[in-house]
C-alpha atoms as a PDB file:
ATOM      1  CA  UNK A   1       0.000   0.000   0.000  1.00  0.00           C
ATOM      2  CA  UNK A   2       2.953   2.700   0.889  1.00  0.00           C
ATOM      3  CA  UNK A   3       4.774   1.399  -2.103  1.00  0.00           C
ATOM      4  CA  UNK A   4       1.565   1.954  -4.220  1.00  0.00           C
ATOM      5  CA  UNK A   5       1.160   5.731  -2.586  1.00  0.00           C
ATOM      6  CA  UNK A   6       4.508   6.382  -3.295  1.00  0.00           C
ATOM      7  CA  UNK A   7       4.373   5.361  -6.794  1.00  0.00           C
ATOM      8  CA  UNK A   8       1.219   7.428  -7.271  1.00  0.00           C
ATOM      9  CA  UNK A   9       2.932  10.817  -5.678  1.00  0.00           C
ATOM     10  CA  UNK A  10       5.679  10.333  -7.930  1.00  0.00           C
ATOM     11  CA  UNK A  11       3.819  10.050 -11.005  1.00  0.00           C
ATOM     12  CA  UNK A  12       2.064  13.469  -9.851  1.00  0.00           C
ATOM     13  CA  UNK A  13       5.221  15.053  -9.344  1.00  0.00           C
ATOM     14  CA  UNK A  14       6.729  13.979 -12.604  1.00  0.00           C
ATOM     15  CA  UNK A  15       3.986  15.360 -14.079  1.00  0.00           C
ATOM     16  CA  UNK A  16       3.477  19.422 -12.665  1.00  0.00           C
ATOM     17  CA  UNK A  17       8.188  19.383 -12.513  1.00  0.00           C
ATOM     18  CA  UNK A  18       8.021  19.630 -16.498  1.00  0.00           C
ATOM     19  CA  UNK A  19       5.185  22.289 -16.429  1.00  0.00           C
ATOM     20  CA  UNK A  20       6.743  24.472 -13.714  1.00  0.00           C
ATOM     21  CA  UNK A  21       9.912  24.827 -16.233  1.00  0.00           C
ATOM     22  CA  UNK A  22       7.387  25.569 -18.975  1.00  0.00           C
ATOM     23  CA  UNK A  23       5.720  28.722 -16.897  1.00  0.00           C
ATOM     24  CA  UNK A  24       9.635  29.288 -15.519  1.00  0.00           C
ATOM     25  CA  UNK A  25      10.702  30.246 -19.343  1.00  0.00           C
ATOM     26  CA  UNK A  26       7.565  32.122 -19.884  1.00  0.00           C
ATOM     27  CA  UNK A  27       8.509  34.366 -16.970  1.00  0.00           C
ATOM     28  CA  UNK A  28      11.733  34.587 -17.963  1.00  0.00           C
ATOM     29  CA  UNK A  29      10.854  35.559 -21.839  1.00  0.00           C
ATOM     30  CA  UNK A  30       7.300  37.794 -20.099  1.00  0.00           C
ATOM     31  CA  UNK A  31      10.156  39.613 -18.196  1.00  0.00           C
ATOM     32  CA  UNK A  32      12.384  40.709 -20.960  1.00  0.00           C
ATOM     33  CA  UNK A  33       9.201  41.158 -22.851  1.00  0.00           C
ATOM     34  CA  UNK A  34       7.816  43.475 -20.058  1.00  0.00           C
ATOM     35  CA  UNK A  35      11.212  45.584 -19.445  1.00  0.00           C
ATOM     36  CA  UNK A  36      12.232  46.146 -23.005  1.00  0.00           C
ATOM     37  CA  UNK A  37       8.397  47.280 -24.044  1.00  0.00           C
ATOM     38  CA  UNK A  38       9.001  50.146 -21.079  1.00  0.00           C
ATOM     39  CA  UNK A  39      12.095  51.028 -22.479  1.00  0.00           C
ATOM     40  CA  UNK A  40      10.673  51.539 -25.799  1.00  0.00           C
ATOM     41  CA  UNK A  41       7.733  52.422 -24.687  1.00  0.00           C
ATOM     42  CA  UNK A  42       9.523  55.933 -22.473  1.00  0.00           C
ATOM     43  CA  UNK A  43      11.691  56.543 -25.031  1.00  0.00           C
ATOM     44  CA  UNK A  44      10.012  56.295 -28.449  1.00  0.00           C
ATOM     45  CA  UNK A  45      10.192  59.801 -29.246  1.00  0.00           C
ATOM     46  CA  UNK A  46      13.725  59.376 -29.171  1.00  0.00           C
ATOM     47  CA  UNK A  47      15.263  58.121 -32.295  1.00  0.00           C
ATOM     48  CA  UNK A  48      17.640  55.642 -32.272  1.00  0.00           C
ATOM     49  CA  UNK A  49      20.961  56.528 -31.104  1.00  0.00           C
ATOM     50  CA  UNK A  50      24.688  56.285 -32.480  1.00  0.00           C
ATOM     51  CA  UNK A  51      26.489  56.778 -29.007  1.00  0.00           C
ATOM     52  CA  UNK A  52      27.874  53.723 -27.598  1.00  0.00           C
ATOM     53  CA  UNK A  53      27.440  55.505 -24.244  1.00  0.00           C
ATOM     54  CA  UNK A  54      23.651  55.178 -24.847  1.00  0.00           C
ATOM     55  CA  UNK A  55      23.797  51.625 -25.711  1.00  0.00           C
ATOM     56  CA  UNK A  56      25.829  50.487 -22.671  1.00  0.00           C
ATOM     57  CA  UNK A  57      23.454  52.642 -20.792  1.00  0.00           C
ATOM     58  CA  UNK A  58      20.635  50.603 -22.312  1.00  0.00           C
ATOM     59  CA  UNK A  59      22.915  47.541 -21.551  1.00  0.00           C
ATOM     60  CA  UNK A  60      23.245  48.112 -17.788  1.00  0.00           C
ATOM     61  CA  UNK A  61      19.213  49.088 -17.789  1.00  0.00           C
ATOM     62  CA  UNK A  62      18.501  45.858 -19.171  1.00  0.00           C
ATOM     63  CA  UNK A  63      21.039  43.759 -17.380  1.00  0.00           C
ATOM     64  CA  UNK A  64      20.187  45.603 -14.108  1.00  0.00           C
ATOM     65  CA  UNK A  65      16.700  44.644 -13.819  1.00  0.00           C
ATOM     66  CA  UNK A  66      17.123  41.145 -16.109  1.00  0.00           C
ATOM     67  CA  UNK A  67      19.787  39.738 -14.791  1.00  0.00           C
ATOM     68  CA  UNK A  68      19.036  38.864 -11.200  1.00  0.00           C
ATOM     69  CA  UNK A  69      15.294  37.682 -12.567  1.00  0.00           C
ATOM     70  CA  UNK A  70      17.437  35.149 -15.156  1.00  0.00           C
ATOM     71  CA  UNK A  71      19.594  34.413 -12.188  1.00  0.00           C
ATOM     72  CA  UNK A  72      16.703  34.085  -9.900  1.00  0.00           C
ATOM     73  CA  UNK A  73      14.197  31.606 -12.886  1.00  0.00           C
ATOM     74  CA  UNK A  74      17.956  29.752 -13.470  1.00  0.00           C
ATOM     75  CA  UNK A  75      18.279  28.446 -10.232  1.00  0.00           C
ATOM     76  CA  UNK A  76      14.570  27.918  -9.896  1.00  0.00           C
ATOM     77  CA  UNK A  77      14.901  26.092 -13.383  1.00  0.00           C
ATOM     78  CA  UNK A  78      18.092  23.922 -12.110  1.00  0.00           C
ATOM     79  CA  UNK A  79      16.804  22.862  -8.875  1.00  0.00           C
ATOM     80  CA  UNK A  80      13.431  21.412 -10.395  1.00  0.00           C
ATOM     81  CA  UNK A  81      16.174  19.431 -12.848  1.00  0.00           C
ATOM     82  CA  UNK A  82      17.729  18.445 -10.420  1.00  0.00           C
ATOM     83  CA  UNK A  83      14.796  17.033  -9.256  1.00  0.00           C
ATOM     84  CA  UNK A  84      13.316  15.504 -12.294  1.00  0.00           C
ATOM     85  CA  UNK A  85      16.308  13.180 -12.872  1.00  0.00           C
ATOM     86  CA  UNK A  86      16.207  12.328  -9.078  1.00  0.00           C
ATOM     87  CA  UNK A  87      12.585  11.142  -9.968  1.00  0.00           C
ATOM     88  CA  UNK A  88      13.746   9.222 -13.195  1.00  0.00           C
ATOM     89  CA  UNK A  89      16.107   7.756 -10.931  1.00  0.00           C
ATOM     90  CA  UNK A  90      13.794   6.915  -8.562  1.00  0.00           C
ATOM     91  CA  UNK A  91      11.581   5.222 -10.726  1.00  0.00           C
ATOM     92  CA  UNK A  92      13.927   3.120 -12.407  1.00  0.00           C
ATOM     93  CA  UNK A  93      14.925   1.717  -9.335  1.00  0.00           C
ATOM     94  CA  UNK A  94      11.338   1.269  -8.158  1.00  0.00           C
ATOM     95  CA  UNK A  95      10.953  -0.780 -12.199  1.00  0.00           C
ATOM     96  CA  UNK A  96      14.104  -2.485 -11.362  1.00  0.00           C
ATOM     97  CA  UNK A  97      12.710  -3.846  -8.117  1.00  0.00           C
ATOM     98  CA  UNK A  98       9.991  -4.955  -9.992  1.00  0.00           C
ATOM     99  CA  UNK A  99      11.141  -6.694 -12.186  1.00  0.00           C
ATOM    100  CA  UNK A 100      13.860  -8.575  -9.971  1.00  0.00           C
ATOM    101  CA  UNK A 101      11.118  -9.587  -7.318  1.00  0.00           C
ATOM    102  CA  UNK A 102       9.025 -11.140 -10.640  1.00  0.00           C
ATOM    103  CA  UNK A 103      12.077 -12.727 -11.584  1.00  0.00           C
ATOM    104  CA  UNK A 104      12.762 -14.124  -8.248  1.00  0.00           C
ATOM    105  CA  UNK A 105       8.877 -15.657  -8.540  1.00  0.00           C
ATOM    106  CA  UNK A 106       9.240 -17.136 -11.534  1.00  0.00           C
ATOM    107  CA  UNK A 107      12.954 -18.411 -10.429  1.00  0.00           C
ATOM    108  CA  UNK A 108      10.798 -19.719  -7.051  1.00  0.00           C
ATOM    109  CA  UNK A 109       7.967 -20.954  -9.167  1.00  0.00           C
ATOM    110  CA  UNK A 110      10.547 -23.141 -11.917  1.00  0.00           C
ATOM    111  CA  UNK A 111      12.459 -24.208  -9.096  1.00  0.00           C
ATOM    112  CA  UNK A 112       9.399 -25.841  -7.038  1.00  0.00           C
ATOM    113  CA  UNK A 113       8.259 -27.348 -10.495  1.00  0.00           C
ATOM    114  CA  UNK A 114      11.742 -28.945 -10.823  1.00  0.00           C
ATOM    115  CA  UNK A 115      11.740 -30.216  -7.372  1.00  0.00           C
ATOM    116  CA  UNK A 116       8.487 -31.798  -7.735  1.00  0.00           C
ATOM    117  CA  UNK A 117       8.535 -32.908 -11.052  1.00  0.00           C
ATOM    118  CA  UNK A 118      11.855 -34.643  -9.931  1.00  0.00           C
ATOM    119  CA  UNK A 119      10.709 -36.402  -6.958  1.00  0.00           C
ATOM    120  CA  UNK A 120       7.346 -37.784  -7.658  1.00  0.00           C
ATOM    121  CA  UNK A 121       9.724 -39.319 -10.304  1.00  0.00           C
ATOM    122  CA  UNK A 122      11.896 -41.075  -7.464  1.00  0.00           C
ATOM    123  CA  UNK A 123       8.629 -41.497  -5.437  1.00  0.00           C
ATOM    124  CA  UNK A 124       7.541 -43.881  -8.297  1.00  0.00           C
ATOM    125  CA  UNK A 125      10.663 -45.327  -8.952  1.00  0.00           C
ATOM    126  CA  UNK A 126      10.576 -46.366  -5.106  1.00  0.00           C
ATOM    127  CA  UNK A 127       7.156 -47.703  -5.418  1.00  0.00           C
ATOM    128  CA  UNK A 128       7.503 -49.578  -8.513  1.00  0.00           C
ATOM    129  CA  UNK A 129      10.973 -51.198  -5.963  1.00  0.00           C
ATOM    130  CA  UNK A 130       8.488 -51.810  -3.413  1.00  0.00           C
ATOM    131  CA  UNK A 131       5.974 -53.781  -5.187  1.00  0.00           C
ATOM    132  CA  UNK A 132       8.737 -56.261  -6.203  1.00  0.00           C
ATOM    133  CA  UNK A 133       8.477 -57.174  -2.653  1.00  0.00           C
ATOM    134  CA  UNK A 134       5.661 -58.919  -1.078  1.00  0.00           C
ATOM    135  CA  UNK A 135       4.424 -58.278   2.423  1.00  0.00           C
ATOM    136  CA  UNK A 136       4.266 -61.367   3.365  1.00  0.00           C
ATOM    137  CA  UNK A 137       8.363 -61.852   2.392  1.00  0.00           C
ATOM    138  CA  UNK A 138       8.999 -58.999   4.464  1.00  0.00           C
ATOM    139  CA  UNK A 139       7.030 -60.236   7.503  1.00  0.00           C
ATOM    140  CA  UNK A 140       9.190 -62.921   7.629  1.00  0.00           C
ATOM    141  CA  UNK A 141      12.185 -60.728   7.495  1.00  0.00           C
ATOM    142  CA  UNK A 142      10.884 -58.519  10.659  1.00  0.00           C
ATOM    143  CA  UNK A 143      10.409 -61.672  12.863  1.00  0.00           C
ATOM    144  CA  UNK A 144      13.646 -62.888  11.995  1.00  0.00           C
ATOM    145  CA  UNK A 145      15.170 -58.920  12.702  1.00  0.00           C
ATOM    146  CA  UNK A 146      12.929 -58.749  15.773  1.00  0.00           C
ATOM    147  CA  UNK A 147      14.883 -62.238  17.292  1.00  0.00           C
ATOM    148  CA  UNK A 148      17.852 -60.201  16.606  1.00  0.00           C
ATOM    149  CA  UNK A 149      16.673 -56.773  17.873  1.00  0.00           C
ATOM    150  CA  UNK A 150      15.213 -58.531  21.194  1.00  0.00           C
ATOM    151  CA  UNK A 151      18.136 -61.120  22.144  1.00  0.00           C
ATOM    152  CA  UNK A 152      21.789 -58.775  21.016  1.00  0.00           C
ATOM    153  CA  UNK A 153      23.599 -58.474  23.627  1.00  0.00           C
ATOM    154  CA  UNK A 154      24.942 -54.953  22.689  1.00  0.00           C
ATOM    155  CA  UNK A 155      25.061 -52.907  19.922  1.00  0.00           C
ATOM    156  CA  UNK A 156      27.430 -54.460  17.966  1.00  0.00           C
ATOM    157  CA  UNK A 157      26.262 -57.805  18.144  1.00  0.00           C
ATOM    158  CA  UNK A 158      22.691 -56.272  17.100  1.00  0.00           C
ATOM    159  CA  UNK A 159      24.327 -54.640  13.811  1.00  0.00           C
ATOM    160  CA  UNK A 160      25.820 -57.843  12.844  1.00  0.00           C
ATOM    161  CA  UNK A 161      23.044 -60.001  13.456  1.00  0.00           C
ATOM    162  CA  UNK A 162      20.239 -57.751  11.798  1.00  0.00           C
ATOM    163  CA  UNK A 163      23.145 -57.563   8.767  1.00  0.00           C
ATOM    164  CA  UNK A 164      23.328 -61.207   8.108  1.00  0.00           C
ATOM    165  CA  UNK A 165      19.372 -61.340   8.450  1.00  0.00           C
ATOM    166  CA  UNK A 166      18.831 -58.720   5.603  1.00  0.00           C
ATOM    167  CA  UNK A 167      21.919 -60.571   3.843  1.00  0.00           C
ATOM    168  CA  UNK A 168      19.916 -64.268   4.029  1.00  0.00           C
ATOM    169  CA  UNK A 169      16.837 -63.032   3.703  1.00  0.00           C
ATOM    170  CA  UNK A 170      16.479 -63.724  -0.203  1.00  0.00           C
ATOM    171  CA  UNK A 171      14.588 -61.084  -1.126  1.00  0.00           C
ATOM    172  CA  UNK A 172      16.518 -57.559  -2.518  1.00  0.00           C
ATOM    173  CA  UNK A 173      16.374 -55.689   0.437  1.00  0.00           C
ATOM    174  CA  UNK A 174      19.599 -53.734  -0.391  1.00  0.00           C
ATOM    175  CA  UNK A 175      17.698 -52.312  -3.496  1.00  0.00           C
ATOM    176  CA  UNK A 176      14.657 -51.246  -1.405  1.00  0.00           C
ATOM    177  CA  UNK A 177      17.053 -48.868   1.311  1.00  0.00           C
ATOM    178  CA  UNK A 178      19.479 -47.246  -1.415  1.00  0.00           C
ATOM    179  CA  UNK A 179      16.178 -46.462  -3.326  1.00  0.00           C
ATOM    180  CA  UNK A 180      14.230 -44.629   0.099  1.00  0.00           C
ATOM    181  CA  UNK A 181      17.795 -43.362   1.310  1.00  0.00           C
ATOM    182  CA  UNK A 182      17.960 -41.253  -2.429  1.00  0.00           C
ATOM    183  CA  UNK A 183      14.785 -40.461  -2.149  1.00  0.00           C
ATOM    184  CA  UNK A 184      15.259 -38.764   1.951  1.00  0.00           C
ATOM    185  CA  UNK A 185      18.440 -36.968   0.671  1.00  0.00           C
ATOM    186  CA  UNK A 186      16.788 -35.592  -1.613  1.00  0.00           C
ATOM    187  CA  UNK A 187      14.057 -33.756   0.348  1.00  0.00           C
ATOM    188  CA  UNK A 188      17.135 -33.254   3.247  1.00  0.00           C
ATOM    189  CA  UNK A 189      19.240 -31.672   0.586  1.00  0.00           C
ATOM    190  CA  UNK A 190      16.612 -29.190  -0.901  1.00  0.00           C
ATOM    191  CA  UNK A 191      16.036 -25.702  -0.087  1.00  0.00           C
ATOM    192  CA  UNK A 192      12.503 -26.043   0.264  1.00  0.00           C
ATOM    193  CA  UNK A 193      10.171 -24.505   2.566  1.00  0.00           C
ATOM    194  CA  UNK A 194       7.801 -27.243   3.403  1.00  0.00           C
ATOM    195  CA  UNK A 195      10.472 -30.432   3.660  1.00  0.00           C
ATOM    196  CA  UNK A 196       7.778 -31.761   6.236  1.00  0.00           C
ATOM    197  CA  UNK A 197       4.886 -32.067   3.286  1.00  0.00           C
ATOM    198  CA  UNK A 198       7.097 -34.328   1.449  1.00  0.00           C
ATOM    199  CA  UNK A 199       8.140 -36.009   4.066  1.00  0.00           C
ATOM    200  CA  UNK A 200       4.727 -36.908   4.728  1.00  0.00           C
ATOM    201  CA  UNK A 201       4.191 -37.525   1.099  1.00  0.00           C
ATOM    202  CA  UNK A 202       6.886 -40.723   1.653  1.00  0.00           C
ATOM    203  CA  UNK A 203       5.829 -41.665   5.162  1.00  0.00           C
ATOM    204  CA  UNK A 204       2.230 -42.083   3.615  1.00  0.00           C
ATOM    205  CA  UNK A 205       3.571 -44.357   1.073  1.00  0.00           C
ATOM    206  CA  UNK A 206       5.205 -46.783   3.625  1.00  0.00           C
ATOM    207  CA  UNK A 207       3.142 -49.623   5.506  1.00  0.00           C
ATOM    208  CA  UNK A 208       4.084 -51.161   9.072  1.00  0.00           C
ATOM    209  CA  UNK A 209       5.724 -54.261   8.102  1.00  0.00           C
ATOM    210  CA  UNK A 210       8.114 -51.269   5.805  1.00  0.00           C
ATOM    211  CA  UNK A 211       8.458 -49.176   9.056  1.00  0.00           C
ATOM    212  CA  UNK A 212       8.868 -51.910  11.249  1.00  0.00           C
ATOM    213  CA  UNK A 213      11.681 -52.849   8.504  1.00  0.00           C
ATOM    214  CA  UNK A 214      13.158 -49.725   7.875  1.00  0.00           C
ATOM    215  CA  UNK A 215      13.135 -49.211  12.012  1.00  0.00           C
ATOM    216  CA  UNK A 216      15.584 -52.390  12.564  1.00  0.00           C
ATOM    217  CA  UNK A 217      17.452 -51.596   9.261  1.00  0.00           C
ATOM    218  CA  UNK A 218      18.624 -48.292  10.681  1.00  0.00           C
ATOM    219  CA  UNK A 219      19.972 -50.159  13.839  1.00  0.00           C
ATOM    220  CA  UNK A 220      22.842 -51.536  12.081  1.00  0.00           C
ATOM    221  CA  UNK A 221      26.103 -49.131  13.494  1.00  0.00           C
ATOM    222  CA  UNK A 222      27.218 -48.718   9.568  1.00  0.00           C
ATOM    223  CA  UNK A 223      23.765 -47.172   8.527  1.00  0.00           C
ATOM    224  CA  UNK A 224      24.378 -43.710  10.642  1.00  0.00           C
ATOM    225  CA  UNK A 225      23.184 -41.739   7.912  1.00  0.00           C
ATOM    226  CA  UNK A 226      20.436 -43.306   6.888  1.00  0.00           C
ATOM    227  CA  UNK A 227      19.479 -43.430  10.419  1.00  0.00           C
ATOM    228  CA  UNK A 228      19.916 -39.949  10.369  1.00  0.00           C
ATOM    229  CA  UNK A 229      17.537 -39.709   7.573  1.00  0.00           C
ATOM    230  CA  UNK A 230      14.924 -40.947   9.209  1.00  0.00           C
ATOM    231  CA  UNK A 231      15.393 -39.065  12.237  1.00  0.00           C
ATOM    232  CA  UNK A 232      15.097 -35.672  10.465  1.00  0.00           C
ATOM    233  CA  UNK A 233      11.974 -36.689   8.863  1.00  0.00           C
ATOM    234  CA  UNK A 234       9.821 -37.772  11.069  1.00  0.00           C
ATOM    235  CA  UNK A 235       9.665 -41.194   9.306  1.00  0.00           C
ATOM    236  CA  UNK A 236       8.701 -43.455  12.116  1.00  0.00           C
ATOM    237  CA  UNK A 237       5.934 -41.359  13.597  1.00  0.00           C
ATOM    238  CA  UNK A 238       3.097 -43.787  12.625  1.00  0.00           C
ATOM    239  CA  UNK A 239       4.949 -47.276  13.743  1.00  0.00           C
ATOM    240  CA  UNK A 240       2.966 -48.958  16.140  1.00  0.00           C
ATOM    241  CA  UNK A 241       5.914 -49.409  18.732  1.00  0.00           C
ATOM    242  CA  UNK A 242       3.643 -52.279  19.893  1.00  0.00           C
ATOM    243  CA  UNK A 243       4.659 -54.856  16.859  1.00  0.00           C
ATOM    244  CA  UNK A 244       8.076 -54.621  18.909  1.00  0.00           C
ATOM    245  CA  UNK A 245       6.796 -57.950  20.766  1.00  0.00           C
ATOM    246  CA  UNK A 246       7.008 -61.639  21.190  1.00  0.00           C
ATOM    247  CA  UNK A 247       3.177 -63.072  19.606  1.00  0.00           C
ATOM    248  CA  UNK A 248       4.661 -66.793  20.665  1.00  0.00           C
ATOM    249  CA  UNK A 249       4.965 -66.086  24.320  1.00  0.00           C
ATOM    250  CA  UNK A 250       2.770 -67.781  26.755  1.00  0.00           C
ATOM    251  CA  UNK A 251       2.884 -65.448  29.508  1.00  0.00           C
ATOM    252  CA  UNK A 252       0.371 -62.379  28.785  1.00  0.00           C
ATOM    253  CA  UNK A 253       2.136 -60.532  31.904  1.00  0.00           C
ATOM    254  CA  UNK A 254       6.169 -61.771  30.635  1.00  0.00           C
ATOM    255  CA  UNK A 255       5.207 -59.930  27.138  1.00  0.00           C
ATOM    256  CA  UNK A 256       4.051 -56.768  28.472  1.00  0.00           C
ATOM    257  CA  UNK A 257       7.051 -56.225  30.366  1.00  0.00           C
ATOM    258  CA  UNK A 258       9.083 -57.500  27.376  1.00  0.00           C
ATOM    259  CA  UNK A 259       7.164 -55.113  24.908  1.00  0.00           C
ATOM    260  CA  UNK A 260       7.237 -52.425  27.786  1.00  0.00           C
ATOM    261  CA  UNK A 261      11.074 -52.854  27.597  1.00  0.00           C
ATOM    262  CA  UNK A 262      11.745 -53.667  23.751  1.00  0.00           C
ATOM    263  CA  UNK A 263      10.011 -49.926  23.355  1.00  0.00           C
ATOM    264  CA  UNK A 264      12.540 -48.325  25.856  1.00  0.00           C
ATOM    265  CA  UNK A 265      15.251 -49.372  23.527  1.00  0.00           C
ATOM    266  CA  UNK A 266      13.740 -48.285  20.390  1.00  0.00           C
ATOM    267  CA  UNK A 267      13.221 -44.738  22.052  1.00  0.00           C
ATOM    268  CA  UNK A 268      16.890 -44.919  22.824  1.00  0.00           C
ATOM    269  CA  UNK A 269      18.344 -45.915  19.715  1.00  0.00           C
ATOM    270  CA  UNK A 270      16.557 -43.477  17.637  1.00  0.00           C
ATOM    271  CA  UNK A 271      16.344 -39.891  18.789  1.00  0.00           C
ATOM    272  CA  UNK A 272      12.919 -38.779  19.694  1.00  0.00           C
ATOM    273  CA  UNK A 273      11.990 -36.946  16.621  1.00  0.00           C
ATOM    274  CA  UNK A 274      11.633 -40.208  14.769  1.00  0.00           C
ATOM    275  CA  UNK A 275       8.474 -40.664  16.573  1.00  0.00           C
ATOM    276  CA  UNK A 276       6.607 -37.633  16.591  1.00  0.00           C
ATOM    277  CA  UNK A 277       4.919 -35.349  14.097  1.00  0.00           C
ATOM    278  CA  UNK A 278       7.194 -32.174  13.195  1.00  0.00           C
ATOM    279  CA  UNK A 279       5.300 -28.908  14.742  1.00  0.00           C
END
């Protein structure tokens, strides 16, 4: 709105500076006009005379009463220059503005298109990886990975043994991970705004036996960045933490303190962003 006002004022000023210098001139030339009809005017029973005293006394008359009314109109004249080019200037600033904030939208706008067009490509890809795997193969791979998660003895031992369960598994599992692990750098790397919205976008496309997957597959010590990854966007906010149990125990009480437990670690391993919903 002050930008808009501003413009507006300008424009009316550019408009009355050119017609003040207009009626400046015409004072100027109604001046000498004015003064040199007197002079003839007195004297025009006098014929004209061949004394050069009488025409530098004519000289000083008119340069008497002209010159400090020219002096006067000049600097009038030069200041209202002055401030016509300062209003040029101004306006061709206020046009180059314009036109670099419409280049920066359409720079915005072709760089959002790019981004999207790009990684509803990889989204695809990843989903045309995914259905190469059945949920029922990777099922079997979580109960298998869940043995390992629930009996390691530390860390290391948990890396290794969820490795060489991924490794025997028999389905491509390695395929699967480099394909998501792209496809999270790529929204990690970007200088979007709204990282979260695609996040989401990826997090929608993933079911629990996936998360449940992806969960243990981040446990291994060598996947730090794709653990990392997942972390930063929110990937594991809709696991049910509760799948982290034992279905073939007997004891209803023994599984709710191992599932109770099992939970504790997963809430350690991963930082607590994982889990939740970005704000």
């Amino acid at each position: 709105m002050t930008e808009a006002k501003s413009e507006k004022k300008t424009s009316f000023s550019h408009g009355i500076t050119p017609k003040l210098l207009a009626n400046i001139f015409t004072v100027a030339a109604l001046g000498a006009f004015v003064v040199i009809g007197l002079y003839i005017f007195n004297f025009r029973s006098t014929p004209f005379s061949a004394e050069v005293g009488d025409w530098g006394a004519f000289g000083d008359y008119i340069g008497g009463i002209l010159n400090p009314l020219f002096g006067f109109l000049g600097l009038l004249a030069l200041l209202l220059t002055i401030k016509l080019q300062s209003q040029e200037l101004r306006l061709s600033r206020l046009e180059m503005e314009a036109t670099r904030k419409e280049l920066e939208g359409s720079k915005e706008a072709h760089d959002k298109q790019n981004f999207e067009t790009s990684f509803f490509n990889m989204l695809k890809a990843h989903r045309d990886v995914t259905t190469q795997m059945t949920l029922s193969s990777i099922r079997s791979v979580n109960e298998w990975l869940f043995d390992s998660f629930e009996y390691a003895a530390d860390r290391s031992t948990l890396s290794l043994s969820i490795k060489g369960c991924l490794e025997g598994s028999g389905i491509e599992i390695s395929h699967y991970f480099k394909s998501l692990e792209t496809l999270l750098k790529y929204i990690d790397r970007s200088d979007s705004q709204n990282k979260p919205f695609y996040s989401e976008l990826v997090e929608a496309q993933l079911s629990n036996p996936e998360l449940l997957m992806i969960f243990y597959y981040g446990l291994q010590t060598e996947m730090l960045t794709f653990k990392t990854l997942v972390e930063r966007n929110n990937l594991l906010k809709n696991l049910n933490l509760v799948l982290l149990q034992n279905e073939f125990r007997h004891s209803e009480e023994s599984e709710k303190v191992a599932t109770k437990q099992n939970i504790e670690r997963a809430t350690d391993v991963y930082a607590k962003e994982a889990f939740t919903t970005p704000t």
